[in-house]
Each structure stands twice: as structure tokens, then as C-alpha cells.
Protein backbone atom coordinates (compact mmCIF):
# COMPACT_ATOMS: atom_id res chain seq x y z
CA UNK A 1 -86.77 -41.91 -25.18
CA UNK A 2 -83.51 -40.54 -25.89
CA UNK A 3 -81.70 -38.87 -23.06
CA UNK A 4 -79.54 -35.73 -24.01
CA UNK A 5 -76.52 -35.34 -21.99
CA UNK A 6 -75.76 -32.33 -19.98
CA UNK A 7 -71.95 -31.23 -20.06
CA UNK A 8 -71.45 -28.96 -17.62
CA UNK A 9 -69.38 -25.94 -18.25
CA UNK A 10 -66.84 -24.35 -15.55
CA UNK A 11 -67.50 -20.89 -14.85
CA UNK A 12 -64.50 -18.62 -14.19
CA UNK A 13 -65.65 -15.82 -11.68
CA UNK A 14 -62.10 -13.72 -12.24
CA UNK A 15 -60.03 -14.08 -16.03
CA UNK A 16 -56.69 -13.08 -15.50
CA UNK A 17 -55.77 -9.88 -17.62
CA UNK A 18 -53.84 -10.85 -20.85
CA UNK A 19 -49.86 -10.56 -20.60
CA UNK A 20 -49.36 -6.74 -22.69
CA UNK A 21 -46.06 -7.14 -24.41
CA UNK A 22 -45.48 -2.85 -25.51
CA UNK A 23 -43.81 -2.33 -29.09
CA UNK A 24 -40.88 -0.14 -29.02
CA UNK A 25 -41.70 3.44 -30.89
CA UNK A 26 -39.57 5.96 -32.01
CA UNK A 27 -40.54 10.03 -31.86
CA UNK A 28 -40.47 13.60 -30.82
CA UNK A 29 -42.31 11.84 -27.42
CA UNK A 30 -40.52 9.02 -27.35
CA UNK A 31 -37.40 10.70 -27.00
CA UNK A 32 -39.37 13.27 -23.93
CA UNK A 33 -39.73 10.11 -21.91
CA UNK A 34 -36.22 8.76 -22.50
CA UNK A 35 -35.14 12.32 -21.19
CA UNK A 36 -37.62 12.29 -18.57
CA UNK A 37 -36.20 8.58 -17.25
CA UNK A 38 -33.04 9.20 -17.24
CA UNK A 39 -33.34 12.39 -15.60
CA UNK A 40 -35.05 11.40 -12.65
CA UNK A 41 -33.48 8.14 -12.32
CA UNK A 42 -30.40 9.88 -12.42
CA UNK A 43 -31.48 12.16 -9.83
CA UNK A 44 -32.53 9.22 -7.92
CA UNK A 45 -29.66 7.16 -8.08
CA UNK A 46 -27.23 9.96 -7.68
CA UNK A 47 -28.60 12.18 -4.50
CA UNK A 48 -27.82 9.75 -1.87
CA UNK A 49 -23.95 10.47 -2.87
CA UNK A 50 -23.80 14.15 -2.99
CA UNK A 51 -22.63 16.18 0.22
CA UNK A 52 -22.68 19.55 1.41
CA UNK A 53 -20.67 20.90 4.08
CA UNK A 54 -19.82 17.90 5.04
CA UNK A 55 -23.24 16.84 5.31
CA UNK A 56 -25.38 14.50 3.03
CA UNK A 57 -27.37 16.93 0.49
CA UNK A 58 -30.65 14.84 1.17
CA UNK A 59 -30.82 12.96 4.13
CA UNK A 60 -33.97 12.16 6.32
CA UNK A 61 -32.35 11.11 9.65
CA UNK A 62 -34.93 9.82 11.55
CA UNK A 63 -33.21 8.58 14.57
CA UNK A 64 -31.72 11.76 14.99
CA UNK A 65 -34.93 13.51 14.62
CA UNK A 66 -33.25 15.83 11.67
CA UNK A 67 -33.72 16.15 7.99
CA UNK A 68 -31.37 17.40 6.07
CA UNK A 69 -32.16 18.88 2.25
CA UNK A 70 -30.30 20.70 0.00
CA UNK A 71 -28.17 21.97 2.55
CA UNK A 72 -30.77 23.34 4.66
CA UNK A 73 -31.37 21.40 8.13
CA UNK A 74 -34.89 20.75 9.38
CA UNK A 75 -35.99 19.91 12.96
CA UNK A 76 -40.10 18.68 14.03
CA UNK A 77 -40.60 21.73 14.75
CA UNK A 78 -39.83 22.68 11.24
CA UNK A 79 -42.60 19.85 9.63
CA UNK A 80 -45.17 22.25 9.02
CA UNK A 81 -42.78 23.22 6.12
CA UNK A 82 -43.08 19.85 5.03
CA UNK A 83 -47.10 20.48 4.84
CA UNK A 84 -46.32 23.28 2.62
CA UNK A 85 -44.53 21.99 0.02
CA UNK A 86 -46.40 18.85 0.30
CA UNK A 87 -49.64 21.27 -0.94
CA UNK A 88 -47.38 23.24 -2.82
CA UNK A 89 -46.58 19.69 -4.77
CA UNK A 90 -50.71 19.03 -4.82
CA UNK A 91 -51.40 22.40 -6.35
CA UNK A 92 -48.79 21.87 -9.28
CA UNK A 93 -50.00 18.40 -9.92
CA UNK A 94 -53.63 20.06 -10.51
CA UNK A 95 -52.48 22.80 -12.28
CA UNK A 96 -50.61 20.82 -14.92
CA UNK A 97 -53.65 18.20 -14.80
CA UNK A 98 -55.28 20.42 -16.06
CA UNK A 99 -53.49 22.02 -18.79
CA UNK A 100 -52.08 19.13 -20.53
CA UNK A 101 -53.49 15.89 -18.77
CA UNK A 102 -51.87 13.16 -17.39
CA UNK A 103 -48.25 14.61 -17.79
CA UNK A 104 -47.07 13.36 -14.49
CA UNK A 105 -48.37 9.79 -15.66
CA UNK A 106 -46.68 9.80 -18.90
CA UNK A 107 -43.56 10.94 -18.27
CA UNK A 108 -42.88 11.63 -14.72
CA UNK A 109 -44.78 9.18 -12.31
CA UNK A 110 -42.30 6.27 -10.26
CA UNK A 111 -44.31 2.91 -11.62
CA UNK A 112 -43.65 4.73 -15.27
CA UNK A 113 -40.18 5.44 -15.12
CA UNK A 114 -39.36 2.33 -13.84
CA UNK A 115 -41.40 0.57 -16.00
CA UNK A 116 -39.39 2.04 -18.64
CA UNK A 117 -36.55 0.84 -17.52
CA UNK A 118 -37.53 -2.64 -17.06
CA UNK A 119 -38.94 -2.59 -20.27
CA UNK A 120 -35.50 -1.44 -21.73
CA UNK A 121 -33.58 -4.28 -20.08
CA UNK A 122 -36.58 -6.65 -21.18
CA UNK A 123 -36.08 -5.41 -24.99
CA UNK A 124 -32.38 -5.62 -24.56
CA UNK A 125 -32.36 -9.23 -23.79
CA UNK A 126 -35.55 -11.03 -25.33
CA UNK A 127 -36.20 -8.09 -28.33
CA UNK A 128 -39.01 -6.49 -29.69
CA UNK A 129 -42.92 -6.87 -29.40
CA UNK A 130 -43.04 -10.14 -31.94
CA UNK A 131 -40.01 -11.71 -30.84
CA UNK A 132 -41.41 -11.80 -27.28
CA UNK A 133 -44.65 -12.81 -27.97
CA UNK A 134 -42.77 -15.49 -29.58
CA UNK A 135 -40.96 -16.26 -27.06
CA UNK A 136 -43.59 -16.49 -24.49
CA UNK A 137 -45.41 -18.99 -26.82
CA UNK A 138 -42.46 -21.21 -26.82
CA UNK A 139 -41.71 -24.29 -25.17
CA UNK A 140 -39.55 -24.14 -22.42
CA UNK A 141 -35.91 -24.37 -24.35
CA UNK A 142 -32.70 -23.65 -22.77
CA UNK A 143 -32.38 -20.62 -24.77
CA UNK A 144 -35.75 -19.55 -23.12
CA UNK A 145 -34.46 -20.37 -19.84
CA UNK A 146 -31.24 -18.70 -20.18
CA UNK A 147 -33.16 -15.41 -21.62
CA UNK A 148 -35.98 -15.75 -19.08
CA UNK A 149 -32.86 -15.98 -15.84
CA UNK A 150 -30.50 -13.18 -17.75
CA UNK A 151 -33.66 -10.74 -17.57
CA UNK A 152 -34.54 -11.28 -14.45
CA UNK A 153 -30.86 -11.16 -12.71
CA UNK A 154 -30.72 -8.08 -14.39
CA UNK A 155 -33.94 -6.71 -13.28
CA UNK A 156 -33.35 -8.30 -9.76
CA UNK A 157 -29.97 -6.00 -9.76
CA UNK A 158 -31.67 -2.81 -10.73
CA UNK A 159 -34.56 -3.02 -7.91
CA UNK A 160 -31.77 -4.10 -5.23
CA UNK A 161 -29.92 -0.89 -6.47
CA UNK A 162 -33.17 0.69 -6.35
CA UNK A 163 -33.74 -0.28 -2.56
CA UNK A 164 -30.56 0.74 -1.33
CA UNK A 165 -30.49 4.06 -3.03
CA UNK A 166 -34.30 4.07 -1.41
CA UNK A 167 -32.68 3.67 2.26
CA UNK A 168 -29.65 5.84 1.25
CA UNK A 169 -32.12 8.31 1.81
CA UNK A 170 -32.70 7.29 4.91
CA UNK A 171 -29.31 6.32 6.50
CA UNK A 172 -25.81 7.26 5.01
CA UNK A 173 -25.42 5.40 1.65
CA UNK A 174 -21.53 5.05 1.94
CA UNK A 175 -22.20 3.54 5.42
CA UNK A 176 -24.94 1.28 3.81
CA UNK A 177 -22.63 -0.20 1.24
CA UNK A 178 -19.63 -0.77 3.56
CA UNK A 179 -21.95 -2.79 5.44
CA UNK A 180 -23.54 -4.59 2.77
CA UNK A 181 -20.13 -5.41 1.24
CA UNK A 182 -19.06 -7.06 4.58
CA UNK A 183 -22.27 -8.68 4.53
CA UNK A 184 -23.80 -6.96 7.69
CA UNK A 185 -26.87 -5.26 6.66
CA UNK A 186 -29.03 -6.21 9.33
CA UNK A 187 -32.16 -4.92 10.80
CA UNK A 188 -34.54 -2.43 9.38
CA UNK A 189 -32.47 -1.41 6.75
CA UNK A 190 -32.08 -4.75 5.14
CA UNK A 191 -35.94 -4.90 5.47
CA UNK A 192 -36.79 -1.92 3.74
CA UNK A 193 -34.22 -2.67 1.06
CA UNK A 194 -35.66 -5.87 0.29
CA UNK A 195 -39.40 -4.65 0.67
CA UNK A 196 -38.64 -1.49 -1.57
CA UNK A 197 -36.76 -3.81 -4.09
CA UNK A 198 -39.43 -6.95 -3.83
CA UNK A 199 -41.69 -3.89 -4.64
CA UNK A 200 -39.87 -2.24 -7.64
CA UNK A 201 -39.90 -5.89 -9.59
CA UNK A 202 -42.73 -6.70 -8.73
CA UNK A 203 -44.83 -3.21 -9.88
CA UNK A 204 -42.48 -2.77 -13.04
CA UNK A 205 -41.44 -6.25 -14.00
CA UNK A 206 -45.07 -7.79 -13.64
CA UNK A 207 -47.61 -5.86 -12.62
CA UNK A 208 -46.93 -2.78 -14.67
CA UNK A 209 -50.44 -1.39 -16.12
CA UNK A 210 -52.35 -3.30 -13.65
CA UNK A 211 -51.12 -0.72 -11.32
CA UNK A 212 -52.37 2.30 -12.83
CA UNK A 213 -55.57 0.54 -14.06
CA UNK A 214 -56.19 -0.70 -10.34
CA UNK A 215 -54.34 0.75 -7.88
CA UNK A 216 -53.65 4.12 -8.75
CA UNK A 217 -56.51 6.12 -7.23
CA UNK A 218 -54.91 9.53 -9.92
CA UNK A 219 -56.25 7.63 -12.60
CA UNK A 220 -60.20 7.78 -11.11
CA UNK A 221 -60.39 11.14 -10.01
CA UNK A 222 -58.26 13.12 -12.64
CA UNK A 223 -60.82 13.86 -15.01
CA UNK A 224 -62.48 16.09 -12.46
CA UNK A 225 -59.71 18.66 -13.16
CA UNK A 226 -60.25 18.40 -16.75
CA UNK A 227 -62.29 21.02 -18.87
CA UNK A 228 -63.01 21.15 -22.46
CA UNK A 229 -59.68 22.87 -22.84
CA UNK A 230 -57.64 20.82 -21.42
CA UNK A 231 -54.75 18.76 -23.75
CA UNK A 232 -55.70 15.03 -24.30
CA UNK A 233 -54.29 12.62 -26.54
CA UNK A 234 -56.81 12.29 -29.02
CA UNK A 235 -58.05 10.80 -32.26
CA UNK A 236 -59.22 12.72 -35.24
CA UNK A 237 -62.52 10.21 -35.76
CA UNK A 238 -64.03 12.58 -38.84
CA UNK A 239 -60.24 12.24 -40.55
CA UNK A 240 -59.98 8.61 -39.87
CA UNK A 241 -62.92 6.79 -40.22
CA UNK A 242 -64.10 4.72 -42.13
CA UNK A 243 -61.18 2.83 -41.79
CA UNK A 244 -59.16 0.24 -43.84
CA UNK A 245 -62.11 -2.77 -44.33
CA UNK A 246 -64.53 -0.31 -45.25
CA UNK A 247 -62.17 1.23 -47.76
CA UNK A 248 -61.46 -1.83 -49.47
CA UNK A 249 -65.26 -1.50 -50.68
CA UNK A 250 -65.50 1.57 -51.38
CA UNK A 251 -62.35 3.55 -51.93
CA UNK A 252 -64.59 6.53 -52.16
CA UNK A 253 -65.48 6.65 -48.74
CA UNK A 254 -61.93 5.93 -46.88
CA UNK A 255 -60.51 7.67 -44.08
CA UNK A 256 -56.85 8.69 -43.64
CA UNK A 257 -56.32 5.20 -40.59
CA UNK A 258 -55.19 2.16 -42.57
CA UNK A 259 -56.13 -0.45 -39.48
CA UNK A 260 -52.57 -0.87 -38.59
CA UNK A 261 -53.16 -1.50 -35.29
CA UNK A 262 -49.90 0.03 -34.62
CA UNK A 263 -51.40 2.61 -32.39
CA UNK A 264 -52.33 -0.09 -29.84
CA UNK A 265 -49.20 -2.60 -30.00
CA UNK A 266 -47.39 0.36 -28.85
CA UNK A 267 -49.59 1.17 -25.95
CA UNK A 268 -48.31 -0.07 -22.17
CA UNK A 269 -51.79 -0.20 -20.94
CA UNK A 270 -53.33 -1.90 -23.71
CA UNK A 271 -55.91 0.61 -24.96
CA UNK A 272 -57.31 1.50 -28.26
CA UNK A 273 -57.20 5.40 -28.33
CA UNK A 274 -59.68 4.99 -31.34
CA UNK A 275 -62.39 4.15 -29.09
CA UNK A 276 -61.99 7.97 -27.40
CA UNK A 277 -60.61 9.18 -24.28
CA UNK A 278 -60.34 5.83 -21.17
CA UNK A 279 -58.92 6.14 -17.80
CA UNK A 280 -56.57 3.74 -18.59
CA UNK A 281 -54.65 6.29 -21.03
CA UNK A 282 -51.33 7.34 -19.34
CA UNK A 283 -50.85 9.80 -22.00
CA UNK A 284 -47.33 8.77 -22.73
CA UNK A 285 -47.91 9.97 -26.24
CA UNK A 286 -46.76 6.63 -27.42
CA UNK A 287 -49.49 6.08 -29.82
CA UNK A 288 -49.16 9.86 -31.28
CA UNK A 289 -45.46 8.96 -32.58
CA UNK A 290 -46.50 5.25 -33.76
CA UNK A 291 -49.53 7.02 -35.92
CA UNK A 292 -47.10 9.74 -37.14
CA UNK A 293 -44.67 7.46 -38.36
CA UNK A 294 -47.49 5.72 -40.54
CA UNK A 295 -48.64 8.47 -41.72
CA UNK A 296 -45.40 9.79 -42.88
CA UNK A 297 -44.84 6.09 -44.81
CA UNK A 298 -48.15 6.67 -46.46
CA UNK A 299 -47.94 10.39 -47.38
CA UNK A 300 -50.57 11.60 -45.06
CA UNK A 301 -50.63 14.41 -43.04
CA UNK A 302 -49.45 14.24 -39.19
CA UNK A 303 -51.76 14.79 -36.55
CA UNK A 304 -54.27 11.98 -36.94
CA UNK A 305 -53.80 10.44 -33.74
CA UNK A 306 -52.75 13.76 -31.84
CA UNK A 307 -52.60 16.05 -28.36
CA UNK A 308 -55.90 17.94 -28.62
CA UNK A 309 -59.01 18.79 -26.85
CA UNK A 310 -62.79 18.26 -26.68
CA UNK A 311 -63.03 21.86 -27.59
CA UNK A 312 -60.72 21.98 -30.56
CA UNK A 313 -62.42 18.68 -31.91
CA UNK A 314 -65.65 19.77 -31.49
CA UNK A 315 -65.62 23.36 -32.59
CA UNK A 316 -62.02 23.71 -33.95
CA UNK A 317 -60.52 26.14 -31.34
CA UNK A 318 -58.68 25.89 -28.47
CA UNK A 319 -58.84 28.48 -25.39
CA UNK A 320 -55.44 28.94 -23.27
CA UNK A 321 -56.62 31.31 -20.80
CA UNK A 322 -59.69 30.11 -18.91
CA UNK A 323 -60.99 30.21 -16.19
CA UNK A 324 -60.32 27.52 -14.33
CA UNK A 325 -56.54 27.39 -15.25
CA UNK A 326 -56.31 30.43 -13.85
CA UNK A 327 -58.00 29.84 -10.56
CA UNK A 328 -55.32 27.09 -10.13
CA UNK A 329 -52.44 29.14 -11.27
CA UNK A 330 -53.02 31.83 -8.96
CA UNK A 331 -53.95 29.47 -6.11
CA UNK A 332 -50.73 27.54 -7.28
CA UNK A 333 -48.58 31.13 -6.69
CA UNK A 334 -50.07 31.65 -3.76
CA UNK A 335 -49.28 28.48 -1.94
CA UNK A 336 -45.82 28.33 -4.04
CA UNK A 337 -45.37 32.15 -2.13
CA UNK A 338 -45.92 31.22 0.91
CA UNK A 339 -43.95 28.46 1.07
CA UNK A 340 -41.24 30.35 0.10
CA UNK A 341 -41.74 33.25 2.57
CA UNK A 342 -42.24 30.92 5.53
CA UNK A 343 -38.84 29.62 4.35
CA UNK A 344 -36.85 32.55 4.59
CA UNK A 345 -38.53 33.51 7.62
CA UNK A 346 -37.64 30.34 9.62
CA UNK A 347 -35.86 31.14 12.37
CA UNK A 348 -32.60 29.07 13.75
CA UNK A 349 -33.83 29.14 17.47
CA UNK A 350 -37.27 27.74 18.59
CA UNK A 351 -38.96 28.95 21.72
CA UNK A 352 -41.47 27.80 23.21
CA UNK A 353 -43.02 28.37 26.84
CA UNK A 354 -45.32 26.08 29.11
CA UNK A 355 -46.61 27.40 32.75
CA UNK A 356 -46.01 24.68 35.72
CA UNK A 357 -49.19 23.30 36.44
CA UNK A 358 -48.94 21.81 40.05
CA UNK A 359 -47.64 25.26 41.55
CA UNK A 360 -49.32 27.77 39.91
CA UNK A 361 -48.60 30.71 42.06
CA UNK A 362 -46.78 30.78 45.64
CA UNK A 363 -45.29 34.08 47.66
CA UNK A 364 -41.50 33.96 48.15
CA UNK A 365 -39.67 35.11 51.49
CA UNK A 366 -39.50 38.45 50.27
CA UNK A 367 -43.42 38.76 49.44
CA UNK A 368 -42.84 38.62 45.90
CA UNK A 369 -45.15 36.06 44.04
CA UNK A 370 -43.29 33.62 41.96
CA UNK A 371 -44.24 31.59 38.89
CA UNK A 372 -42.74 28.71 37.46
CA UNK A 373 -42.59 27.98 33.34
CA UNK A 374 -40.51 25.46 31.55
CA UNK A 375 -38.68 26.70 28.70
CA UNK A 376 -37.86 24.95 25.22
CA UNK A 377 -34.96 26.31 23.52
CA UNK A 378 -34.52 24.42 20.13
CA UNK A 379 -31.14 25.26 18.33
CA UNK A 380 -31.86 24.62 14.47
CA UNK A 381 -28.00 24.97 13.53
CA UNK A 382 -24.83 22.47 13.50
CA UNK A 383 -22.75 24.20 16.25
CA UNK A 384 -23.45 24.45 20.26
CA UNK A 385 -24.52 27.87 20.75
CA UNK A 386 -25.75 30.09 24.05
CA UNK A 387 -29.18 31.68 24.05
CA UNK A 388 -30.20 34.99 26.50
CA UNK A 389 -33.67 34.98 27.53
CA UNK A 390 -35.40 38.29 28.30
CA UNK A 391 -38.96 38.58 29.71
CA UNK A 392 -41.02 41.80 29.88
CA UNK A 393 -44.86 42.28 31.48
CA UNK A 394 -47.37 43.92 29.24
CA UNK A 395 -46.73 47.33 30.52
CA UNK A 396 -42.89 47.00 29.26
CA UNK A 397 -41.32 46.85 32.51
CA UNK A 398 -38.46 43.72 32.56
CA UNK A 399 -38.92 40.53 34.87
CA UNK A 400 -36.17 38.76 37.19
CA UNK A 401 -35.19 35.48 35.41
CA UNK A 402 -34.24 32.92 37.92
CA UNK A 403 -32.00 31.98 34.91
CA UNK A 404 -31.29 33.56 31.66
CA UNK A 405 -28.32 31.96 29.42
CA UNK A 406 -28.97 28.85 28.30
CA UNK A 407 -26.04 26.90 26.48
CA UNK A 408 -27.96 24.60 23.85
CA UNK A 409 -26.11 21.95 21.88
CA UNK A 410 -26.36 21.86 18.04
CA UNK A 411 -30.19 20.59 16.89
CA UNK A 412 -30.48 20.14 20.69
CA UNK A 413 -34.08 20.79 22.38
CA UNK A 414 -33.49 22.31 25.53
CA UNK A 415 -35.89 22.09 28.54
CA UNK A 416 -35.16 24.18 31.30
CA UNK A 417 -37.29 25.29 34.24
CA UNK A 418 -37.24 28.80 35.48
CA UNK A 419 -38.52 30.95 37.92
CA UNK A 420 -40.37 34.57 37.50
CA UNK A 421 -40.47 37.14 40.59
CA UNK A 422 -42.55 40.07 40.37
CA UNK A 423 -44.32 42.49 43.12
CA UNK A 424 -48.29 41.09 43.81
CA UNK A 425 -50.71 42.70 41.81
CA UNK A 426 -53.14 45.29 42.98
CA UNK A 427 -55.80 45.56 40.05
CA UNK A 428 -56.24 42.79 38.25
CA UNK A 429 -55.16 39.07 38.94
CA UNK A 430 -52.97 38.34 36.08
CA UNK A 431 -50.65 40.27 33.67
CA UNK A 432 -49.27 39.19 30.56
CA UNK A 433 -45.54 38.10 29.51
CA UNK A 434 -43.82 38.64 26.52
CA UNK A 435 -40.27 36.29 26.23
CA UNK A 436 -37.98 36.87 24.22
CA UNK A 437 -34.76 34.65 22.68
CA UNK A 438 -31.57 35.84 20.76
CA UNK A 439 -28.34 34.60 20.17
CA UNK A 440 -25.65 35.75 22.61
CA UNK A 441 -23.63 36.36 19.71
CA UNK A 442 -26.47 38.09 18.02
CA UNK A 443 -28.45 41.55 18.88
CA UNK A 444 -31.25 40.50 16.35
CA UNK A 445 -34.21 39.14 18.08
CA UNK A 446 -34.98 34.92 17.24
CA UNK A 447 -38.19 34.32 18.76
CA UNK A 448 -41.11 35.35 20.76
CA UNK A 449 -43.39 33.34 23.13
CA UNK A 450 -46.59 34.70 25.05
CA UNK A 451 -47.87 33.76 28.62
CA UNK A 452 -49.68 34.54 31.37
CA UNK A 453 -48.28 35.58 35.22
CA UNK A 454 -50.76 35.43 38.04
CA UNK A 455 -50.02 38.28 40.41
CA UNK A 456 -52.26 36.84 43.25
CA UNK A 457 -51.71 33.71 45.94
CA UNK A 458 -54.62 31.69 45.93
């Protein structure tokens, strides 16, 4: 009896993703993103060295508990601006989703710029699409080796640079480089400039798609912004199809895409944009300026590969105005408004009023009742200034202060305790108090603060 032999197979439970090596395009969108790289990297890069008044133009000072932007100095108490533009940035980022897409991943989003970048260094040393798919295939040659360490020097260099500009945000960059040219960077800001570098070659030197097919949690939840207006890179399928191998049979019958394939070399995450519309697309337009470019070579008409919609594909129109745009424009203004007017009304002086607890009401030698309240005076500018404090009753009439000039010392929080005196109260067992804080050198009133005065010994 013959015996058949069982070869057992290994079975792989994860494939690791095939290496993507990008062709280089040229186009109307290819030259967008170049503008759009070296525009933000340049804002990047340069920020950190640019001063106002003496004072960094950005500068989040954390151990000083102040944040300094565009010459405008913010305190904690000032954060809930920070919430504002942070949903004023949310409401733009819809808004623009949907309109025209993934604009912010195409041309504006960190992993794509620096990918970019990398990508530009990567071309400059080892060439174009073939010649590094060559390379990769090649035995390990000192050429190779001295191509493989030039790129990677060079891309180690850039995400240093990237790191300190990163913590130059963070701590003085001029300090930050005198201490890293006398070779005492120490502490967390050598961490964070290794982390933030480790991070920048590792996400755009390697990992590069696989972050915005895995990680990027934009690239699940966008299309719930979309609508059937909303501009997608698409591909004319009734134009194009049947494509090159069916032609070859039956000239008849062909469609305007010869198969090049040209449309996908050129893609950073890999995708065929035949296939339709995947989450994967970054809509960097790449593929629109590859197809173009065949198309002119062939003496075809532009446009087969193309920003469109599912509307204008399906019924040949396109609507501007809709209603959903709309709702996010106008929610978009409003929060963009507000912002704004909560911004020019910020005052420079913070108060802020807490009763004492423990005593909450005892009678003086004079039979006056007495309260106690802690004041906090925050000064919001760069020079020591004195504050007068004024406190009135709800009928109008003006309170003895145990103490009302306060000298508080530039983005100083002041805590001060003080002392109200009034007559007892006949009626009703507590009255309310109004305070009230201005500049000494100032009749225009800074802040308010409510409170409550109990008339009454218990």
C-alpha cells in the first residue's frame, strides 16, 4: 500500500505589507504640495527664531505657567481660549472635509509633509521609483551601503532638526542650541528631542502609509462628512473602460486608459483609484497629474482620472451650495466669531473671589459683623502693576476693605486675604457683593466678581 507523504505547510497569521517605493510626478498638484511643504515646514522651522518685543513670537513656557503667541501673552486662566480655537480648528477641518475631501491629508497633514520631505532626500540620493526598486533587490554592495548610510544620515539630521525646532517651542531655541553645542542638553529636553526625532524617522522614513492606513483614526470617520457633492478624486469608469487588454481584441470597444499603471506607481499609499473611492486615498492628487500627463502623450482629453463627485458622475452636475456645507459654514462663523470676540474682550487683570470657610461670620469690637474672602488678582501683562479693589452691597452702598491696593508682579497670581465690615442685618440674613478691580493707573473697570456677605452671627 503506498503511503502518500504529508508536507506540511507553515501558515503565516500576519504578512508584512509590501515596501511602496512612490514614483516622482510632475503637475498643476504636484507643484500645490511642493508649495504646501515648504510653506509649513518653513513656518515650522522658522517660528522658534522670531521675537517680538523682546519676547519669543511662539513660545509655550510651561514652567512659567505662560504662553506666549504672536505677541499676545496667555495665562491658565486664559486656556479656555485655547478650547476655542481648538473647536474653531475642528469646525474648519469639517468644513473643508466636506467641500473638497481629504485636503488636510493631501497637502497639509504633519506625517505628509514630512513624508515629502523624506521622500525628496530619498530620491535625491538613491533616484527614482525603478532605480530603487533596483536597488532594494540588490545584493548588499558597497555602493548600496554607502547610499543606504548617506540617506539615512541625512534623514537622521532632518528629524534631529525636527526635534529641536519641536522643543524650541517649548523652551528658548537660542538657549537650546548653546547648550547642545556645548554638549549639555540634559534632562527633559534632550528626551523630547530624541523621542520627537526617533518619531519623525520613524513615521516618514518607514512607516509612512502604514500610518494613515492604521493609525490615523481621520481616515475612518471622514467619510461621514462627505455628501454626494463633495470633491473626490475620482475615475471616469464609462470613459476608461474597457481598458488596454480588452482593446487589443477589439479596438472597437476601447476606452480612453491604456493600462499604464502609472496612476498607481505614483500613489504613496499604494492604491488603485480605478477600483473607486478607498479610505486609504490621501487625495494628494498625485494620480490626477500622472493620468494627465498620459493623456496629453496620447492625445486624449484631460480629466480621466480627475477631482469630481458622486453627483457629477452619476448625473453630470455638481451642487455648490447645499445644505450641509452651509450648516458647517455658518456653524464654522459662528465659532470662528466668538473666538474672536472673546479675544478682544480678554481682560489684562483676573479676579477672582473665594469666602473663608472656617470663620464664616464673627462680630468685631465695634458690633460690626466681619467676613473674610481671599482675593486672586492675576496680572496678564509684562510689567508689575497696582490694582484698587472696590466692593459695593446690592443696594449700591460701598464696603470697608480691610485692604484695597494690591501691588501684583507681572503674570503674577496674587492671593491676598481681606476683611469686610458692615452694620448686622435686620431683614434678611445675607446680602450680596459686587467687587470690583481696575488699574490704579486706569479709570476703566477690569473685572467683576460676585459673593455673598452674611449679616448675622451664628
Amino acid at each position: 500500500m503506498n503511503q502518500k507523504t504529508v508536507v506540511e505547510q507553515p501558515v503565516r497569521l500576519y504578512e508584512s505589507a509590501a515596501k511602496i517605493h512612490a514614483r516622482s510626478v510632475k503637475g498643476r498638484y504636484a507643484r500645490l504640495r511642493v508649495i504646501a511643504v515648504w510653506c509649513l515646514l518653513g513656518l515650522f522651522y522658522l517660528l522658534p527664531w522670531l521675537s517680538f518685543d523682546g519676547r519669543p513670537l511662539v513660545l509655550f513656557d510651561l514652567p512659567a505657567r505662560r504662553f506666549h503667541v504672536f505677541g499676545l501673552t496667555l495665562v491658565p486662566q486664559d486656556l479656555f481660549l485655547l478650547t476655542g480655537l481648538l473647536i474653531a480648528a475642528a469646525m474648519t477641518l469639517f468644513f473643508f472635509t466636506n467641500l473638497a475631501g481629504r485636503l488636510w491629508c493631501g497637502y497639509a497633514c504633519p506625517q505628509t509633509v514630512w513624508t515629502e520631505a523624506f521622500m525628496w532626500i530619498e530620491n535625491w540620493i538613491e533616484g527614482d521609483r525603478l532605480q530603487r526598486v533596483k536597488l532594494d533587490r540588490s545584493p548588499w554592495t558597497l555602493r548600496k551601503l554607502r547610499l543606504r548610510t548617506s540617506k539615512h544620515l541625512l534623514w537622521l539630521a532632518l528629524a534631529l532638526w525636527t526635534g529641536l525646532s519641536f522643543v524650541g517651542f517649548f523652551v528658548p531655541i537660542r538657549e537650546l542650541i548653546g547648550q547642545a553645542l556645548d554638549w549639555h542638553l540634559q534632562g527633559w529636553a534632550l528626551f523630547w528631542i530624541l523621542f520627537y526625532g526617533f518619531a519623525t524617522w520613524g513615521n516618514a522614513g518607514f512607516m509612512r502609509e502604514q500610518v494613515c492606513r492604521y493609525m490615523c483614526p481621520y481616515a475612518r470617520f471622514q467619510s461621514v462628512m462627505f455628501d454626494r457633492d463633495t470633491l473626490i478624486i475620482s475615475y471616469d469608469q464609462a470613459r476608461g473602460e474597457p481598458r488596454k487588454q480588452v482593446a487589443r481584441q477589439d479596438a472597437s470597444q476601447a476606452g480612453d486608459c491604456i493600462d499604464c499603471t502609472l496612476c498607481v506607481q505614483v500613489c504613496p499609499t499604494g492604491i488603485d483609484i480605478r477600483d473607486g473611492l478607498q479610505y486609504e486615498c490621501i487625495a494628494c492628487a498625485a494620480c490626477v497629474d500622472a493620468c494627465d500627463s498620459v493623456m496629453d502623450k496620447v492625445g486624449k482629453p484631460r480629466g480621466l482620472i480627475r477631482y469630481s463627485s458622486a453627483r457629477r458622475d452619476s448625473e453630470g452636475r455638481f451642487h455648490f451650495l447645499r445644505p450641509r456645507l452651509l450648516a458647517y459654514a455658518v456653524v464654522w462663523l459662528a465659532v470662528i466669531g466668538g473666538f474672536a470676540g472673546l479675544l478682544l474682550e480678554r481682560s489684562t487683570l483676573e479676579l477672582d473671589v473665594i469666602r473663608d470657610r472656617h470663620a464664616m461670620v464673627r462680630t468685631v469690637a465695634d458690633g460690626k459683623v466681619e467676613n473674610i474672602y481671599t482675593l486672586k488678582l492675576t496680572n496678564k501683562t509684562s510689567i508689575a502693576r497696582t490694582v484698587l479693589v472696590q466692593v459695593r452691597s446690592e443696594q449700591g452702598e460701598v464696603l470697608e476693605l480691610s485692604q484695597a491696593s494690591f501691588l501684583v508682579q507681572p503674570y503674577q497670581t496674587l492671593r491676598e486675604v481681606v476683611a469686610i465690615s458692615a452694620e448686622p442685618l435686620a431683614g434678611q440674613p445675607t446680602m450680596g457683593l459686587e467687587f470690583s478691580a481696575r488699574w490704579q493707573d486706569l479709570d476703566e473697570l477690569q473685572a467683576r466678581a460676585q459673593a455673598r456677605f452674611i449679616g448675622r452671627a451664628m
